[in-house]
Structures are given as C-alpha cells and as structure tokens.
C-alpha atoms as a PDB file:
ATOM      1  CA  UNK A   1     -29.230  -1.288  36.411  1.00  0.00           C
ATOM      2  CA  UNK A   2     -26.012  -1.547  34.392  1.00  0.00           C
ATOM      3  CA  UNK A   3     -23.858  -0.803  37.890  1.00  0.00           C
ATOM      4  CA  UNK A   4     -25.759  -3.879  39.172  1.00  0.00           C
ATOM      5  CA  UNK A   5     -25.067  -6.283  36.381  1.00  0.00           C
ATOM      6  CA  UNK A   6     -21.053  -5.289  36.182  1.00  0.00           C
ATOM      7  CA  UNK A   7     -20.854  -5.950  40.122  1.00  0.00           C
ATOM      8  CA  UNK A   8     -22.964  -9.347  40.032  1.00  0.00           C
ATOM      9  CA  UNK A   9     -20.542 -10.492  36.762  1.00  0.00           C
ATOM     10  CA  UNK A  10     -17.891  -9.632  38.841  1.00  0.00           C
ATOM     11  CA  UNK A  11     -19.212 -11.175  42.340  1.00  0.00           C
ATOM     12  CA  UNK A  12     -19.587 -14.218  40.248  1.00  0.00           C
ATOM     13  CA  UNK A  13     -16.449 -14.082  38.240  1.00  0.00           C
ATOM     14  CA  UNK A  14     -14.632 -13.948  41.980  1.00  0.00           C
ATOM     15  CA  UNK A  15     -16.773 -16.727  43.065  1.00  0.00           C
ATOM     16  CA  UNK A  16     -16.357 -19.494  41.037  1.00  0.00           C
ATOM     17  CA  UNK A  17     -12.026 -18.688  41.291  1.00  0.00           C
ATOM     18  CA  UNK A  18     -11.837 -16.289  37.936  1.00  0.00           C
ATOM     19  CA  UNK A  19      -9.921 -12.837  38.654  1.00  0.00           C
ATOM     20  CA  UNK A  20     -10.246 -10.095  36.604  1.00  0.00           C
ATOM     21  CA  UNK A  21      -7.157  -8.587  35.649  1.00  0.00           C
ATOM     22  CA  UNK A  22      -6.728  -5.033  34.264  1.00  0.00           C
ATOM     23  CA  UNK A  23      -4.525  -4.609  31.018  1.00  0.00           C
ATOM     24  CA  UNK A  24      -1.323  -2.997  31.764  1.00  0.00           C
ATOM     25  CA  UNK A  25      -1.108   0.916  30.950  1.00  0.00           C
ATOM     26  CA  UNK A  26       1.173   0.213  28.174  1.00  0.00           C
ATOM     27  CA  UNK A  27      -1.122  -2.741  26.350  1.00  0.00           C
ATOM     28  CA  UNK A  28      -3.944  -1.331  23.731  1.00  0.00           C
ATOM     29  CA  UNK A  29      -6.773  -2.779  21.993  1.00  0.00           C
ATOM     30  CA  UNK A  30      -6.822  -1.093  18.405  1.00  0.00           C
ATOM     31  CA  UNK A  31      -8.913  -1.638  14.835  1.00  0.00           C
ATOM     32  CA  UNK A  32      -6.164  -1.544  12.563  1.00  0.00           C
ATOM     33  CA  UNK A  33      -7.017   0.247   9.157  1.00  0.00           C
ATOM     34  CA  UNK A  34      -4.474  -1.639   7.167  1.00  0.00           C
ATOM     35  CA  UNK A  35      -3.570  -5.486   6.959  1.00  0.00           C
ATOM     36  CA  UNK A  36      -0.506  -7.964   6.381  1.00  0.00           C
ATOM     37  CA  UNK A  37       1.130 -10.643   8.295  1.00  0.00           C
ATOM     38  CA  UNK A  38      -2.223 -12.308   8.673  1.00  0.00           C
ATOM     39  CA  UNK A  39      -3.623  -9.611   9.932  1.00  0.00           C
ATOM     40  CA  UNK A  40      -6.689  -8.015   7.697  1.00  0.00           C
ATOM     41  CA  UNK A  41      -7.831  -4.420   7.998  1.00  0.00           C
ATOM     42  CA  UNK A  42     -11.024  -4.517  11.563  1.00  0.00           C
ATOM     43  CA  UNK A  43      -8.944  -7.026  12.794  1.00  0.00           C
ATOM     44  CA  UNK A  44      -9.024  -6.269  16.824  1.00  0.00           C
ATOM     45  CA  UNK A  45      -5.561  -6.909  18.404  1.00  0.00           C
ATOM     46  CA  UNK A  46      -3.959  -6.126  21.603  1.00  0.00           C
ATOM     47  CA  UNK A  47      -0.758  -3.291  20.746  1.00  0.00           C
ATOM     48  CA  UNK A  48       2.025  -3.410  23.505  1.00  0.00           C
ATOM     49  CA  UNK A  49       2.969   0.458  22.997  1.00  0.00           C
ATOM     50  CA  UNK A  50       6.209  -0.201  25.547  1.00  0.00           C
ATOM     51  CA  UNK A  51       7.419  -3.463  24.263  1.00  0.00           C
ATOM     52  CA  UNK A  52      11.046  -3.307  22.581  1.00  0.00           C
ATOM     53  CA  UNK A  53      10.640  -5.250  19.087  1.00  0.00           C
ATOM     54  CA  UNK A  54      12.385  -8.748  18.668  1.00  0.00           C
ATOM     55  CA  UNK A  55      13.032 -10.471  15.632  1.00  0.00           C
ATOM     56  CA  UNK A  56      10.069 -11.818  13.787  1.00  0.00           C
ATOM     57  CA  UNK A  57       7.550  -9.299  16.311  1.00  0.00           C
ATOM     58  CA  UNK A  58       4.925  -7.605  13.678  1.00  0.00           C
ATOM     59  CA  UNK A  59       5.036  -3.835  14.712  1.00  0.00           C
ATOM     60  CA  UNK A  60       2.428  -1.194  13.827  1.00  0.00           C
ATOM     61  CA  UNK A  61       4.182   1.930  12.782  1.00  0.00           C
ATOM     62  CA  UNK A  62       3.565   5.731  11.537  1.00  0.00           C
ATOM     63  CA  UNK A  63       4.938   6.076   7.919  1.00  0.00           C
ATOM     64  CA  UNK A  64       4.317   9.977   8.600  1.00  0.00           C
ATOM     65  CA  UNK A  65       6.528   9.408  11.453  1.00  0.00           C
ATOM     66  CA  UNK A  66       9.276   7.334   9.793  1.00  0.00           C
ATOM     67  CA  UNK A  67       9.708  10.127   6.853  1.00  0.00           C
ATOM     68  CA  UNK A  68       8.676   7.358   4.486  1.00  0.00           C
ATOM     69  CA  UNK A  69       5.745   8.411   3.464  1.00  0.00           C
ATOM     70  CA  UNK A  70       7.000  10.624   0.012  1.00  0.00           C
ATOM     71  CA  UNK A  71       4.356  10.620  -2.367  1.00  0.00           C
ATOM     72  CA  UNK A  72       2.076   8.887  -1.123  1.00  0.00           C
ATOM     73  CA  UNK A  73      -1.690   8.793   0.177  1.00  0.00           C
ATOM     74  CA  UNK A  74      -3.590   7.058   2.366  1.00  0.00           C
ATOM     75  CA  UNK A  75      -4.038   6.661   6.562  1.00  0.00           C
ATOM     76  CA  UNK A  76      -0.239   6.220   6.360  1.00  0.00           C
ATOM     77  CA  UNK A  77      -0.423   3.515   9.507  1.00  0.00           C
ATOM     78  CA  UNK A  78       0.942   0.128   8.218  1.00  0.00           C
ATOM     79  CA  UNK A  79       2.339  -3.097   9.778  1.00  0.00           C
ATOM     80  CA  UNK A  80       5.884  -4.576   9.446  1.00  0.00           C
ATOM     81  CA  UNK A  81       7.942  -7.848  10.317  1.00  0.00           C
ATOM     82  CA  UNK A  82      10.955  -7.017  12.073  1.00  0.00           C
ATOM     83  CA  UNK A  83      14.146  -9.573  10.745  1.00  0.00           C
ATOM     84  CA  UNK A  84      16.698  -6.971  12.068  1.00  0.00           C
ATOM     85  CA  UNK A  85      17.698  -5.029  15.129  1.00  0.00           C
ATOM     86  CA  UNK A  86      20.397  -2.203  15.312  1.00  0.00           C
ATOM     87  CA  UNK A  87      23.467  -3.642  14.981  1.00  0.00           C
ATOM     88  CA  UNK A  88      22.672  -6.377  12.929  1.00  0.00           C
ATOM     89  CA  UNK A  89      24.570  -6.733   9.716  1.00  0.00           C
ATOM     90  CA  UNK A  90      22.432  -6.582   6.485  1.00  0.00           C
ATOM     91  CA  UNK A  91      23.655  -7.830   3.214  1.00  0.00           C
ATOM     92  CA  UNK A  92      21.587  -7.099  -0.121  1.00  0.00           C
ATOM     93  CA  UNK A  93      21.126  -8.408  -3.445  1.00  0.00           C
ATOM     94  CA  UNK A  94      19.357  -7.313  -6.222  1.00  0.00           C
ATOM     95  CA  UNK A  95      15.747  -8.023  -4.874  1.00  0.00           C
ATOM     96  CA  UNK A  96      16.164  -9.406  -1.360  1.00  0.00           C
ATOM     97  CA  UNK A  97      18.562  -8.835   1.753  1.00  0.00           C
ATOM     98  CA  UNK A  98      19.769 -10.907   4.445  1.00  0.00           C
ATOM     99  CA  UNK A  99      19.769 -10.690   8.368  1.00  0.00           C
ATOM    100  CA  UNK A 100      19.916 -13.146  11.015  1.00  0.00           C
ATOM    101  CA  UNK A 101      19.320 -15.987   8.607  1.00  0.00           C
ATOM    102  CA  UNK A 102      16.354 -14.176   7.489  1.00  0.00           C
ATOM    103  CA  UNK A 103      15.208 -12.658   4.070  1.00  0.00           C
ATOM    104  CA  UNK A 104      13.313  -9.389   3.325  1.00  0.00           C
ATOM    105  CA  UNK A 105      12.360  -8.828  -0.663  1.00  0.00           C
ATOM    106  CA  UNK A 106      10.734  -6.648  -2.666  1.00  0.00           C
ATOM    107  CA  UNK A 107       9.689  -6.227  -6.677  1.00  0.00           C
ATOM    108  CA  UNK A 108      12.175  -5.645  -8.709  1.00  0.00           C
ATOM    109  CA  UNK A 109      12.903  -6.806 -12.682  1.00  0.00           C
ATOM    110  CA  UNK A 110      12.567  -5.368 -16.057  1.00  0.00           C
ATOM    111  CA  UNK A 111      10.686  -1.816 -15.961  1.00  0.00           C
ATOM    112  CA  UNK A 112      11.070  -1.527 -12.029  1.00  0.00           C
ATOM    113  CA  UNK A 113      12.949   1.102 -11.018  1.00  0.00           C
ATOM    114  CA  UNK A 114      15.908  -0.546  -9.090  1.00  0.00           C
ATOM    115  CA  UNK A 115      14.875  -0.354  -5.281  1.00  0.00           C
ATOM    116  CA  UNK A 116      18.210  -0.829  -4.195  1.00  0.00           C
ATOM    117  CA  UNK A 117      19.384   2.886  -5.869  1.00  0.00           C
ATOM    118  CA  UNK A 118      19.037   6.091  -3.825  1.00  0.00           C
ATOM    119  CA  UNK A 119      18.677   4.702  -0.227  1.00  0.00           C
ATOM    120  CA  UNK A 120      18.269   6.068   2.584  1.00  0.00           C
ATOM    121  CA  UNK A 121      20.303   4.291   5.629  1.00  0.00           C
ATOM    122  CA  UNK A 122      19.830   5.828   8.633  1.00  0.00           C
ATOM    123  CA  UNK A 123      20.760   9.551   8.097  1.00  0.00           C
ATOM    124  CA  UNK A 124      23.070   8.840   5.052  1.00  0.00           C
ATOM    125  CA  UNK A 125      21.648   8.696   1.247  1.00  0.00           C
ATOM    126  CA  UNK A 126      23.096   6.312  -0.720  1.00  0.00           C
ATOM    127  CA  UNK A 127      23.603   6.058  -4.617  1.00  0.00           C
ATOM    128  CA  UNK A 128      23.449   1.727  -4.787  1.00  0.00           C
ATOM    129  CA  UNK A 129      23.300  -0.581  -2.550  1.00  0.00           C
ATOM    130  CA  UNK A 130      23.410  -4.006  -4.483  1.00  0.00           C
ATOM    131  CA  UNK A 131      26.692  -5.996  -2.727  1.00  0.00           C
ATOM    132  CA  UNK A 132      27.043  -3.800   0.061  1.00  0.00           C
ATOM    133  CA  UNK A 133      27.089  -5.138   3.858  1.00  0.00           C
ATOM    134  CA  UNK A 134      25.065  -2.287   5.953  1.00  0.00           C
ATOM    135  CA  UNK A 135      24.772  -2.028  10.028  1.00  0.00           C
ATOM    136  CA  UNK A 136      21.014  -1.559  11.189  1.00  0.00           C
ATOM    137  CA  UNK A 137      21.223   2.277  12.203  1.00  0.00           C
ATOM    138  CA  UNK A 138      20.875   2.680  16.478  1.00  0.00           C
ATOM    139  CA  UNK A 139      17.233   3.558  17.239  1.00  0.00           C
ATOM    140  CA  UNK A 140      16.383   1.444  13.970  1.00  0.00           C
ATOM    141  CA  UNK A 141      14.639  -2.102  13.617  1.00  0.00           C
ATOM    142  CA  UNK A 142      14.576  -4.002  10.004  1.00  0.00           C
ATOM    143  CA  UNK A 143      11.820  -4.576   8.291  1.00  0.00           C
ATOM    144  CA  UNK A 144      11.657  -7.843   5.588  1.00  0.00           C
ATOM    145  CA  UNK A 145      10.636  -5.489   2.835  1.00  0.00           C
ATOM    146  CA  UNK A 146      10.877  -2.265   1.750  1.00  0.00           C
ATOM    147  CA  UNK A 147       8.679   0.229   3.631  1.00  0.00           C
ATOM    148  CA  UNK A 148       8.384   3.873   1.876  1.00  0.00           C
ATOM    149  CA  UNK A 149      10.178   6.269   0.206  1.00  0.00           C
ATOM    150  CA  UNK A 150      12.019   9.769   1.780  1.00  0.00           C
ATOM    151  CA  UNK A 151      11.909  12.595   0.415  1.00  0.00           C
ATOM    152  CA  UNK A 152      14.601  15.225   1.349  1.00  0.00           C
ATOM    153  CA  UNK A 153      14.101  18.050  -0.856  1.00  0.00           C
ATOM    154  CA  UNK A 154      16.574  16.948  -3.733  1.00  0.00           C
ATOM    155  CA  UNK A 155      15.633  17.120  -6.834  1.00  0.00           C
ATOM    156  CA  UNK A 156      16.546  15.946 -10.298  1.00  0.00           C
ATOM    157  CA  UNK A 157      18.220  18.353 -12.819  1.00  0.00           C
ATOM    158  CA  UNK A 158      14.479  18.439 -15.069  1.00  0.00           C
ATOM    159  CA  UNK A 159      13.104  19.260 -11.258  1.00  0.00           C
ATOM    160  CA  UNK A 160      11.653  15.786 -10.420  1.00  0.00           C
ATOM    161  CA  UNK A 161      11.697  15.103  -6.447  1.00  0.00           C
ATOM    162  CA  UNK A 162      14.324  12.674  -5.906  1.00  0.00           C
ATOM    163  CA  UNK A 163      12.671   9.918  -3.261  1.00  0.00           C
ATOM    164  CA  UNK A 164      15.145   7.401  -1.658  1.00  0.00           C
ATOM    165  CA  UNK A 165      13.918   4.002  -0.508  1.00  0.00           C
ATOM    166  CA  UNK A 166      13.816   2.986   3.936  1.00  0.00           C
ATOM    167  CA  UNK A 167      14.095  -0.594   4.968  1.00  0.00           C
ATOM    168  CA  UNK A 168      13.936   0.344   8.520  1.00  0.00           C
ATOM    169  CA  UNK A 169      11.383   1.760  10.639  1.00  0.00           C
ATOM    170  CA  UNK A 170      12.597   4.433  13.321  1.00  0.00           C
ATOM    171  CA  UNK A 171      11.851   3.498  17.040  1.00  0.00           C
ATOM    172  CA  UNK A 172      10.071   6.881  17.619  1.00  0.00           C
ATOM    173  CA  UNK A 173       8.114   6.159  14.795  1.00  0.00           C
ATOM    174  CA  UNK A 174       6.501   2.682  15.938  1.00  0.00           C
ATOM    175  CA  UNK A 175       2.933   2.911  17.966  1.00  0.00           C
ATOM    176  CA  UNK A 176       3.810  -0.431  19.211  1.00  0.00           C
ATOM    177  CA  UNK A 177       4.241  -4.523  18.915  1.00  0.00           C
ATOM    178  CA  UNK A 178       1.407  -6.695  18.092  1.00  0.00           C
ATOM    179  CA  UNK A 179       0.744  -9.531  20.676  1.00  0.00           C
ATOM    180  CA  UNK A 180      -2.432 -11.167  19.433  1.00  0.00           C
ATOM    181  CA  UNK A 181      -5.720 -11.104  17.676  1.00  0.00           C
ATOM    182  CA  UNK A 182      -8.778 -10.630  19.787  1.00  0.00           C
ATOM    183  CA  UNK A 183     -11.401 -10.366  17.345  1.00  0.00           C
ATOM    184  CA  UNK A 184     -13.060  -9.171  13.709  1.00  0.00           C
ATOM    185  CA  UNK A 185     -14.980  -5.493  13.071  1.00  0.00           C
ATOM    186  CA  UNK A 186     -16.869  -7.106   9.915  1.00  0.00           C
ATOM    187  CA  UNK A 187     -18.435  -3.188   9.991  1.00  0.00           C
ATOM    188  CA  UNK A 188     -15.449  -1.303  10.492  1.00  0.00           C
ATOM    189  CA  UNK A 189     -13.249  -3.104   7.609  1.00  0.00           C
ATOM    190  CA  UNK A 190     -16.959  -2.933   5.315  1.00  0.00           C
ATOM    191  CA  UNK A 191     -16.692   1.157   6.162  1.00  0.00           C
ATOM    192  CA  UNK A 192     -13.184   1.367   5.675  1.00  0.00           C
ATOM    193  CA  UNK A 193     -13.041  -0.256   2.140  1.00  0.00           C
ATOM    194  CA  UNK A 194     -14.957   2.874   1.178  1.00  0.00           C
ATOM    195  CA  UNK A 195     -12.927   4.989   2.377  1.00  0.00           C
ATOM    196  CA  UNK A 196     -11.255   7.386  -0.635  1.00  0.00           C
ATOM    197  CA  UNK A 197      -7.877   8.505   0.315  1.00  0.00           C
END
C-alpha cells in the first residue's frame, strides 16, 4: 500500500510540472544536539559535508577532533562562525580579535584567567598573544570566539595540566557547513535537555 502511495505522489508531483530532485551525496539532514548562531539544539538543517567554509558560513565541527576538547564534558559537537580563512591576518586585543573587518570576542576581565595566555596557533604554543598579528594556520578556518582548550601533556610545576586556548577549527575536524533550517524536533531537544553528560 505504501509502494502505491509514494508512486501516485510522485505520478502527480510529475504531472502538475514539480520534479523531484535527490539531495546531492555530500548534503545531510542532521538534529543538531547543541545550538548558537540562531540555531537551537532539534533544530533540523541541511549539512553540506563537502562544502569549503567562507567567511561568515556557520560550520558544525568535532571538538574531539579539533584537540579542543581538554577538560571538558559533554557530546563535544558544537557550531562556529567562520570570520577567517588560512592566510588571513588576525590581530588581537585583550578580549576580541580582528579579521577581514570582522570581530571574534570572548570573556575576559577581573578574575578571568587571561584567554589570550598559553595559545595554541596552529602547531605552535604560545605564552601571550595580546598585540600580536597571527596568520590563520593552512588547513585552519577562524572562528569569532574562542572554541576549546588543548591539552598537550604539559604540566605546571605543582602538576596542574597546562590547557592552551584554539581560535581555529581544523578542516579535518569540521562535519560540514550549514546551509539552512528545515525544521524543529520539539521531542528530540525535550529528550536532549535531560541528557546528563
């Protein structure tokens, strides 16, 4: 019965001058599991897993991935705003940084460990950052904020894991570019709010 209804749909789809036209291998409908940008956690959107990230394109990514995931919990799949390519010329201040006209921030101010100390930049650590003029690393996009911590295995001289803040997200490490919304899970994001990491 089903087989019948899918073929009639589609008879009349055909009929009245509609086509139906298969999504591209590389194009994905996903439930994210974590929200930003507009986007809220059971929102359904369509993921190009191919597409090469432009400026202001929201990628989902793989913290896990993107070793900047250092103590911390959770599904570990976020979103990000890309305001820098490789190449591009970053210049940071205190709490924000600069590319392409564009600013990224992030919280910083009295009893906030400076975010800007202890950076990783592509595969260099470095001690402070404030002032400095950095190249977005090849295979590396931007992100307006920062996105995670690294850990490397160095530790403080009491034994404390040194972590060092990532602005960027690696390409390998992104699942893909957002395109658009297609719809709500009202169920899924009621589950997921639940959910005890």
């Amino acid at each position: 019965m089903l087989k019948i209804v899918i073929i009639l749909t589609t008879l009349a789809l055909l009929s009245n001058g509609c086509s139906i036209k298969p999504r591209p291998e590389n194009q994905q409908e996903i439930t994210l599991i974590t929200g930003g940008y507009g986007y809220e956690i059971g929102d359904i959107v369509l993921l190009d897993t191919e597409k090469e990230p432009e400026l202001g394109d929201v990628v989902q990514y793989d913290a896990n991935i993107n070793n900047s995931y250092c103590m911390a919990f959770g599904p570990g799949i976020h979103l990000a705003r890309i305001i820098g390519l490789h190449g591009d010329i970053v210049t940071f201040s205190e709490c924000s940084f600069e590319a392409n006209g564009l600013t990224g921030f992030f919280k910083c101010g009295e009893g906030i460990w400076p975010r800007t100390r202890n950076v990783m930049w592509g595969g260099n650590t470095l001690k402070d950052i404030v002032g400095m003029s950095l190249v977005v690393p090849v295979n590396e996009f931007l992100a307006d904020t920062l996105i995670g911590y690294e850990c490397t295995g160095e530790t403080y001289p009491d034994g404390g894991t040194i972590s060092f803040t990532r602005f960027t997200v690696k390409r390998e490490a992104i699942n893909g570019v957002i395109l658009e919304k297609l719809g709500h899970d009202k169920e899924f994001a009621e589950r997921q709010k639940r959910v005890v990491y």
